[in-house]
PDB file of N, CA and C in Angstrom:
ATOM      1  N   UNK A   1       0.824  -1.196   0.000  1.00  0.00           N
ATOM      2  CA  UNK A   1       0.000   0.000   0.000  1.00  0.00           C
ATOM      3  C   UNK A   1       0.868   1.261   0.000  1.00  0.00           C
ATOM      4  N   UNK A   2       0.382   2.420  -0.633  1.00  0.00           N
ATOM      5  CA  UNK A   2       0.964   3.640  -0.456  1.00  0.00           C
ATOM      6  C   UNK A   2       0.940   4.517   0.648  1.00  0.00           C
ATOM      7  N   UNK A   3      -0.316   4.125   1.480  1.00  0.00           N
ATOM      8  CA  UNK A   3      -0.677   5.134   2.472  1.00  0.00           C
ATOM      9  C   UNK A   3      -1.071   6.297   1.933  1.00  0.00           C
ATOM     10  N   UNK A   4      -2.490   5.907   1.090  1.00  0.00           N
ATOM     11  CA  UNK A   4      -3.285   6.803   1.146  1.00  0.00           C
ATOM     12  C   UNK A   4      -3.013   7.907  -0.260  1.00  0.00           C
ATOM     13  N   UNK A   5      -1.694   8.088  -0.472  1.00  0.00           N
ATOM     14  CA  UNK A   5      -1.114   9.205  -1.118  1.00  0.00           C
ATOM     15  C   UNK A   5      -1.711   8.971  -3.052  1.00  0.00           C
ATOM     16  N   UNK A   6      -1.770   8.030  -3.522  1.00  0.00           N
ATOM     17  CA  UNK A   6      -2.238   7.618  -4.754  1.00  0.00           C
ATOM     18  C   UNK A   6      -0.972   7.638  -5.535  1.00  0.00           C
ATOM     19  N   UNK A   7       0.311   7.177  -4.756  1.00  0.00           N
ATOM     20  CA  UNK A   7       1.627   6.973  -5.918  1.00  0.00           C
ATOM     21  C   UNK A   7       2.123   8.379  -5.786  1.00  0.00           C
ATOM     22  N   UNK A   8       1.746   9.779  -5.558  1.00  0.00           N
ATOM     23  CA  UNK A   8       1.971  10.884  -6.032  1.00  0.00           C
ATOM     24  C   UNK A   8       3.074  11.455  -5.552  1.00  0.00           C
ATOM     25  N   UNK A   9       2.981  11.386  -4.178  1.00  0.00           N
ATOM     26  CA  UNK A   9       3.730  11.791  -2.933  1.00  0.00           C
ATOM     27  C   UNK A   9       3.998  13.490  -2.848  1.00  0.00           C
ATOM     28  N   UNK A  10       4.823  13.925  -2.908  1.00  0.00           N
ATOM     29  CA  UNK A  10       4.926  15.229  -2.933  1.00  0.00           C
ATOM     30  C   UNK A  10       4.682  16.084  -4.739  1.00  0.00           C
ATOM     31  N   UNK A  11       4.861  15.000  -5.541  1.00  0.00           N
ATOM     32  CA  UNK A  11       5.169  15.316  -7.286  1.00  0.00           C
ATOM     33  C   UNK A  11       4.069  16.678  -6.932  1.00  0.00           C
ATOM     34  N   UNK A  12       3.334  17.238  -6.622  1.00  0.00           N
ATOM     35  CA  UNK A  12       2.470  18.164  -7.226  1.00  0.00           C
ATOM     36  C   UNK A  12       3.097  19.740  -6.710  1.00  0.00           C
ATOM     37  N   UNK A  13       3.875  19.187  -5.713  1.00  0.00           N
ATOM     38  CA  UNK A  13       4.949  20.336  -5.479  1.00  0.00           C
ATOM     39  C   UNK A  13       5.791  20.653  -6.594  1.00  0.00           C
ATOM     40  N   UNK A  14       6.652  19.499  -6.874  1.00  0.00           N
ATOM     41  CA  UNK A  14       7.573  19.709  -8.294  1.00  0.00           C
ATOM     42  C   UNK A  14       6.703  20.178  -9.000  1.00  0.00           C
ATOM     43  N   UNK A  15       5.735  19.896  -9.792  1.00  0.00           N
ATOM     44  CA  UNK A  15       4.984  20.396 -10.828  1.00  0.00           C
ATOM     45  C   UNK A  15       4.826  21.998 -10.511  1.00  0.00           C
ATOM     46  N   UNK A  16       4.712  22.116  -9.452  1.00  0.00           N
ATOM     47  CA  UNK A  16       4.575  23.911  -9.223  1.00  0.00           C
ATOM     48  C   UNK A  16       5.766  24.870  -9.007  1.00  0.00           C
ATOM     49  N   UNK A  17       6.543  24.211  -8.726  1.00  0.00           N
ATOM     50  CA  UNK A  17       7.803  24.684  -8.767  1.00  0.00           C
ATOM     51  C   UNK A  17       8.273  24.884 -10.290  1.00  0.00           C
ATOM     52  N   UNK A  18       8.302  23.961 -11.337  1.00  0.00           N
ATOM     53  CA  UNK A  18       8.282  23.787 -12.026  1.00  0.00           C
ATOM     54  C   UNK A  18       7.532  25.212 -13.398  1.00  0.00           C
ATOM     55  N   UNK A  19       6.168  24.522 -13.260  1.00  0.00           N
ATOM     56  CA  UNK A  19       5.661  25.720 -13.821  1.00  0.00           C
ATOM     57  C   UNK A  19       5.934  27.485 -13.055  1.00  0.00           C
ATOM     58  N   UNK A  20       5.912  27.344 -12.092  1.00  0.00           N
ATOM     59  CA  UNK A  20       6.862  29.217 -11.676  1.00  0.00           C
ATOM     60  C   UNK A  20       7.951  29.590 -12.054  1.00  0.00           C
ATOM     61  N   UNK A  21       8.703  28.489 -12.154  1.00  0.00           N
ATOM     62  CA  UNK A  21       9.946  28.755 -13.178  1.00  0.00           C
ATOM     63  C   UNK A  21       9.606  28.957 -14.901  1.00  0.00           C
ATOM     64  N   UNK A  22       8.921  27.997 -15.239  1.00  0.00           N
ATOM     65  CA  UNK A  22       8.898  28.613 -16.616  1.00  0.00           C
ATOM     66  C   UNK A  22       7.854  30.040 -16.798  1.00  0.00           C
ATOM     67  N   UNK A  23       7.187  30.366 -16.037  1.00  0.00           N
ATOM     68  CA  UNK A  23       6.444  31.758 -15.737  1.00  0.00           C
ATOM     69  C   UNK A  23       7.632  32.896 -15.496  1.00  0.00           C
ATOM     70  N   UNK A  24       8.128  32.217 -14.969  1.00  0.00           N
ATOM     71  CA  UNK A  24       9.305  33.521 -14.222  1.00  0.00           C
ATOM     72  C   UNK A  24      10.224  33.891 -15.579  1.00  0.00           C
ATOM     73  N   UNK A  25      10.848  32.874 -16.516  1.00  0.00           N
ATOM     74  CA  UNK A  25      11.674  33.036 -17.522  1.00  0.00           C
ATOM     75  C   UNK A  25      11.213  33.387 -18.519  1.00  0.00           C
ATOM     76  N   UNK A  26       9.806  33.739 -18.544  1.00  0.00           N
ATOM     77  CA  UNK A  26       8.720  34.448 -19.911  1.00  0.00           C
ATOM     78  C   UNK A  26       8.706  35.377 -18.980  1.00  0.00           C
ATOM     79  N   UNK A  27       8.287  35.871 -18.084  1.00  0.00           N
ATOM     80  CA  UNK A  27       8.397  37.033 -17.958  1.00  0.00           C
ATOM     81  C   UNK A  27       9.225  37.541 -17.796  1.00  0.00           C
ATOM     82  N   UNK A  28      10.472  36.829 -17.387  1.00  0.00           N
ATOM     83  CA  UNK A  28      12.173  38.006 -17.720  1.00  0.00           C
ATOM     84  C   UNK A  28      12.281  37.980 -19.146  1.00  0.00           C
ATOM     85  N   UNK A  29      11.943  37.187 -20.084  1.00  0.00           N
ATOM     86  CA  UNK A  29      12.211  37.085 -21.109  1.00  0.00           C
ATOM     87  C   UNK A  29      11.502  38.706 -22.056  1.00  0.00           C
ATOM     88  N   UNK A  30       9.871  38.367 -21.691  1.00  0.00           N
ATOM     89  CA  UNK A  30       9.090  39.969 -22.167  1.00  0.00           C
ATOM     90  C   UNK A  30       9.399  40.719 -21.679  1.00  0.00           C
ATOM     91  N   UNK A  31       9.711  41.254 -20.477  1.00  0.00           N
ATOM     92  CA  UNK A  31      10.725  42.397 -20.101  1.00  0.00           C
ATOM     93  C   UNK A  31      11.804  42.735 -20.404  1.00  0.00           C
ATOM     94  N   UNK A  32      12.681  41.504 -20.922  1.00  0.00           N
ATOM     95  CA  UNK A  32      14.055  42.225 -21.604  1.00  0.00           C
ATOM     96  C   UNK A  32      13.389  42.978 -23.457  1.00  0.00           C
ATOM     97  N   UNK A  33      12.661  41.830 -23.835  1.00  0.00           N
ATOM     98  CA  UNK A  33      12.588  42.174 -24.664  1.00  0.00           C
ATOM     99  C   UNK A  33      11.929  43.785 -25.346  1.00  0.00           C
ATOM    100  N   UNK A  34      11.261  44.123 -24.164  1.00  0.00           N
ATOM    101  CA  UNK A  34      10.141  45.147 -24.414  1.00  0.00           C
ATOM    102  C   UNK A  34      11.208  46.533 -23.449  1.00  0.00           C
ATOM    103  N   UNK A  35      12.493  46.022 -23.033  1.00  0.00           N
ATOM    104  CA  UNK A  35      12.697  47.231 -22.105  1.00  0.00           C
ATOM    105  C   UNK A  35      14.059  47.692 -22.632  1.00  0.00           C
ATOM    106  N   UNK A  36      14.074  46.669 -23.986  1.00  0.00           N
ATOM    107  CA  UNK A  36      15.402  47.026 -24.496  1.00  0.00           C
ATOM    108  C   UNK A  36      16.771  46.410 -23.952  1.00  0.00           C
ATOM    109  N   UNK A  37      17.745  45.325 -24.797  1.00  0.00           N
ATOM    110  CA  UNK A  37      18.714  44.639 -24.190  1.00  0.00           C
ATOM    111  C   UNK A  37      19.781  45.004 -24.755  1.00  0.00           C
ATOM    112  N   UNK A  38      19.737  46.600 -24.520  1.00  0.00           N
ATOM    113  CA  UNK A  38      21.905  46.811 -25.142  1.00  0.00           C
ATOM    114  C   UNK A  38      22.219  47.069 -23.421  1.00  0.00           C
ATOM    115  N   UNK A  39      23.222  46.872 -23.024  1.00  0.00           N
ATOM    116  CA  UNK A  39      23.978  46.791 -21.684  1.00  0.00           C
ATOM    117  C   UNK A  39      23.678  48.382 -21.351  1.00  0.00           C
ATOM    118  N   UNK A  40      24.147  49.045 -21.888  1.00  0.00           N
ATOM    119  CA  UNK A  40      24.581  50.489 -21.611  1.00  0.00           C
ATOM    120  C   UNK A  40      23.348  51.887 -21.799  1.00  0.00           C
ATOM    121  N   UNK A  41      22.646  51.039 -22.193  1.00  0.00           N
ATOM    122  CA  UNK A  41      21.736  52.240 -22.868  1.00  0.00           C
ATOM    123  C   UNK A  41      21.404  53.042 -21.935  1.00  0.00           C
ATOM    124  N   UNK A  42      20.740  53.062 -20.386  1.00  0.00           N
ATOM    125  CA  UNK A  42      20.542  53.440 -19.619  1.00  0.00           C
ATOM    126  C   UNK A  42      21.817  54.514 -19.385  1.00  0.00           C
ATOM    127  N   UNK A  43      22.921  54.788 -19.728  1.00  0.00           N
ATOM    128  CA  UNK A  43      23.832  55.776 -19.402  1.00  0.00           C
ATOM    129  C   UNK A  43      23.647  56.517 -20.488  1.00  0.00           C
ATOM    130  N   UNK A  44      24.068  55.798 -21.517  1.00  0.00           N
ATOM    131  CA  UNK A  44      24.141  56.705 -22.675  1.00  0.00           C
ATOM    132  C   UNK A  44      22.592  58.087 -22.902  1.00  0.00           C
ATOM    133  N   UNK A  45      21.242  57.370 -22.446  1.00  0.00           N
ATOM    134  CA  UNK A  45      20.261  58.018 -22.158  1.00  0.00           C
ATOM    135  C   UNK A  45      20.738  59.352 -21.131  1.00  0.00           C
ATOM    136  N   UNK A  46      21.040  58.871 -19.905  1.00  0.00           N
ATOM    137  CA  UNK A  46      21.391  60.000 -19.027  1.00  0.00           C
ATOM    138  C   UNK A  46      22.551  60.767 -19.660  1.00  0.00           C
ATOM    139  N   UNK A  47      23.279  60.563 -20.546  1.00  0.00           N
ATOM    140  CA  UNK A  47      24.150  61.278 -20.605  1.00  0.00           C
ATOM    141  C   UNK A  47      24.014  62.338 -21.154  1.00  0.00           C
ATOM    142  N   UNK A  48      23.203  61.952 -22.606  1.00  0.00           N
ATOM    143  CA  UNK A  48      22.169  62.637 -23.531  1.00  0.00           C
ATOM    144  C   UNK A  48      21.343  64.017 -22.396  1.00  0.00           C
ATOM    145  N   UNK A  49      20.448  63.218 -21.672  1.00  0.00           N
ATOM    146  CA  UNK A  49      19.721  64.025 -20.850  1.00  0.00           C
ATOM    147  C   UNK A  49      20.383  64.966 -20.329  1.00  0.00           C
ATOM    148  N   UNK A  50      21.430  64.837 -19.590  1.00  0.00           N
ATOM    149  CA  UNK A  50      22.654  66.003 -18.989  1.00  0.00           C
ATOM    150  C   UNK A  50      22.684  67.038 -19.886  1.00  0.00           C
ATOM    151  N   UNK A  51      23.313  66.252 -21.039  1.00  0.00           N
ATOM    152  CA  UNK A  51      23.968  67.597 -22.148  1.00  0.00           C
ATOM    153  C   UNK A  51      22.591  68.395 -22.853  1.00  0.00           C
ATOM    154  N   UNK A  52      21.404  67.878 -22.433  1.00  0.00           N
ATOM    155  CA  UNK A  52      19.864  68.539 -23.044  1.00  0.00           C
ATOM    156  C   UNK A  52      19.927  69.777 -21.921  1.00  0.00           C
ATOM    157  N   UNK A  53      20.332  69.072 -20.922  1.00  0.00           N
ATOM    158  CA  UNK A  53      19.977  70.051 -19.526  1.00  0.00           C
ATOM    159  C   UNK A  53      20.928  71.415 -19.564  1.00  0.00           C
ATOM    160  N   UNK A  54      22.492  70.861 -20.010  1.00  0.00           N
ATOM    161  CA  UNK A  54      23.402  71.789 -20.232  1.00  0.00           C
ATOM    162  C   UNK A  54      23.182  72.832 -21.079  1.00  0.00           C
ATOM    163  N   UNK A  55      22.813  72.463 -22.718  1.00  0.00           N
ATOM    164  CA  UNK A  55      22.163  72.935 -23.546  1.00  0.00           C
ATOM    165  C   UNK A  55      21.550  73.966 -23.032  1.00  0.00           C
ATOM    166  N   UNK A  56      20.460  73.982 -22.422  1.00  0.00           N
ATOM    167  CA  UNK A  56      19.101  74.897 -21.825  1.00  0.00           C
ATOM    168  C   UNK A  56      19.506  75.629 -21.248  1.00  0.00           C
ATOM    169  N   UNK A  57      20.339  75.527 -19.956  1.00  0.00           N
ATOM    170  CA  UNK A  57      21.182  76.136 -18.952  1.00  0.00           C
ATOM    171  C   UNK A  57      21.665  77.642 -20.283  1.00  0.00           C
ATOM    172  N   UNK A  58      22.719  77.179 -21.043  1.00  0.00           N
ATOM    173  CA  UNK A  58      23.604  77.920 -21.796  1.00  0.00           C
ATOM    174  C   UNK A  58      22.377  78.892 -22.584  1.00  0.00           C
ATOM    175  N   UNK A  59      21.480  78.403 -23.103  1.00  0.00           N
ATOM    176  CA  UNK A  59      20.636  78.836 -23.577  1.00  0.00           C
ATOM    177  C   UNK A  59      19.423  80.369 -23.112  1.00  0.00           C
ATOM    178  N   UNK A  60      19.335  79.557 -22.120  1.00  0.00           N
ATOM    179  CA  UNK A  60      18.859  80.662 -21.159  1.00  0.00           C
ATOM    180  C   UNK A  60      19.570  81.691 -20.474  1.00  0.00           C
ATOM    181  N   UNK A  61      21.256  81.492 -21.087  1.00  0.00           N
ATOM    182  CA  UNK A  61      22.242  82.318 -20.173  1.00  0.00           C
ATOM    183  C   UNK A  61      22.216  82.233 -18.867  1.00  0.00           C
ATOM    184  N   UNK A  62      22.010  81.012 -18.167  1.00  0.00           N
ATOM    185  CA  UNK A  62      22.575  80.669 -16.286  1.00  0.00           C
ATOM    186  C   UNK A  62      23.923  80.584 -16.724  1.00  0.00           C
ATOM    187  N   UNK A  63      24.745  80.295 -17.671  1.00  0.00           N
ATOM    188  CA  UNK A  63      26.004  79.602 -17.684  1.00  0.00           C
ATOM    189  C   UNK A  63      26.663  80.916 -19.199  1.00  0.00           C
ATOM    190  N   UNK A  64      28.159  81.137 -18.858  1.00  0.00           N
ATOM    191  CA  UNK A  64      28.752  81.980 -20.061  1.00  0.00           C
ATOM    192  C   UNK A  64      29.155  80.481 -20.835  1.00  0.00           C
ATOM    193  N   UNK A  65      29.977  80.844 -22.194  1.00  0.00           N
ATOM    194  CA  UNK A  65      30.183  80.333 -23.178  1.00  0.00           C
ATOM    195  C   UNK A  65      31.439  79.180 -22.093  1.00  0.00           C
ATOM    196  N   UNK A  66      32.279  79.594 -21.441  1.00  0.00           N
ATOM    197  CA  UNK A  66      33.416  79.020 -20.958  1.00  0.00           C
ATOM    198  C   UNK A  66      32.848  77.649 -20.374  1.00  0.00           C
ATOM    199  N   UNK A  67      32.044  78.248 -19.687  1.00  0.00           N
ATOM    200  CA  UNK A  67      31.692  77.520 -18.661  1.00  0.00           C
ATOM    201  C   UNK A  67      31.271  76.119 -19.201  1.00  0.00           C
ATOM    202  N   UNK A  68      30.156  76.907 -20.422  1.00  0.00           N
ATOM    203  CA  UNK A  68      29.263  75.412 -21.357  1.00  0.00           C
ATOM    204  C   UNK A  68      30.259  74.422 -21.624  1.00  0.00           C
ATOM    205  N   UNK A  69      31.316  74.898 -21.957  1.00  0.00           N
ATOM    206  CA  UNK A  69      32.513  74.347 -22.653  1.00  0.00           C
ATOM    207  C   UNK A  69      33.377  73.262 -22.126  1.00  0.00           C
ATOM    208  N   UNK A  70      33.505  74.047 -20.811  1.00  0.00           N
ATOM    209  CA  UNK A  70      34.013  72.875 -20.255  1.00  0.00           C
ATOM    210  C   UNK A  70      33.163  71.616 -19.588  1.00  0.00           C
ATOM    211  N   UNK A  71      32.173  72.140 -18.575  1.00  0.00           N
ATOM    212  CA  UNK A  71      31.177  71.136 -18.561  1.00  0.00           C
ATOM    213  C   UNK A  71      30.562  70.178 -19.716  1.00  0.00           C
ATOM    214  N   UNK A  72      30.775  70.439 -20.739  1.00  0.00           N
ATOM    215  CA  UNK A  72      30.571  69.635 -22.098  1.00  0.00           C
ATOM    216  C   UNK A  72      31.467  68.649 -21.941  1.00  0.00           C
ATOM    217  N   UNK A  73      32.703  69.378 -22.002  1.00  0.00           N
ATOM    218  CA  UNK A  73      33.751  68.651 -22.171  1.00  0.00           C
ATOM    219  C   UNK A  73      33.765  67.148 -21.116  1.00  0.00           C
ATOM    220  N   UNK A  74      33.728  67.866 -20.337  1.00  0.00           N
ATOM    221  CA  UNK A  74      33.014  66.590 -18.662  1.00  0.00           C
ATOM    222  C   UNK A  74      32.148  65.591 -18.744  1.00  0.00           C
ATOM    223  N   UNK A  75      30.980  65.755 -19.037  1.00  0.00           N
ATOM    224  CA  UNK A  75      29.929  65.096 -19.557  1.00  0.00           C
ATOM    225  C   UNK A  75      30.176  64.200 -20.684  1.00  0.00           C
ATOM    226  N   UNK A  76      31.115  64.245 -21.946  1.00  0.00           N
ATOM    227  CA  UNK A  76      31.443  63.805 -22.698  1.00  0.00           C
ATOM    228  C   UNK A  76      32.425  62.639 -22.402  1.00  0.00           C
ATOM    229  N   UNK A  77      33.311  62.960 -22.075  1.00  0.00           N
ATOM    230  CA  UNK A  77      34.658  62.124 -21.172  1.00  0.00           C
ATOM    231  C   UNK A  77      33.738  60.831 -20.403  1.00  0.00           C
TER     232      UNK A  77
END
């Protein structure tokens, strides 16, 4: 006799373990795919953003020509 269990024993645990893992690797999977997978992009974005910000700054005259210049230079590096 099995005691009751019907052969199964714990298997319905594995099975759930199981399926959360393949849930979990579709959804890392649609998130890379939908959030964009170059390594770096996330800097290169901010970096962009900085020099938009710098831009404006110079623009609006908070900052003389020198100044833009070198902070460019910074941001770039």
């Amino acid at each position: 006799m099995m005691g009751g269990w019907g052969g199964f024993g714990l298997g319905w645990l594995f099975m759930l373990v199981w399926w959360a893992l393949i849930l979990a690797v579709l959804v890392g999977l649609i998130r890379w795919l939908f959030t964009g997978h170059s390594g770096d992009s996330g800097a290169r974005s901010d970096s962009k953003r900085h020099l938009d910000i710098l831009k404006e700054r110079y623009a609006r005259g908070d900052i003389d020509r020198e100044t833009y210049d070198r902070m460019r230079r910074e941001l770039e590096s």
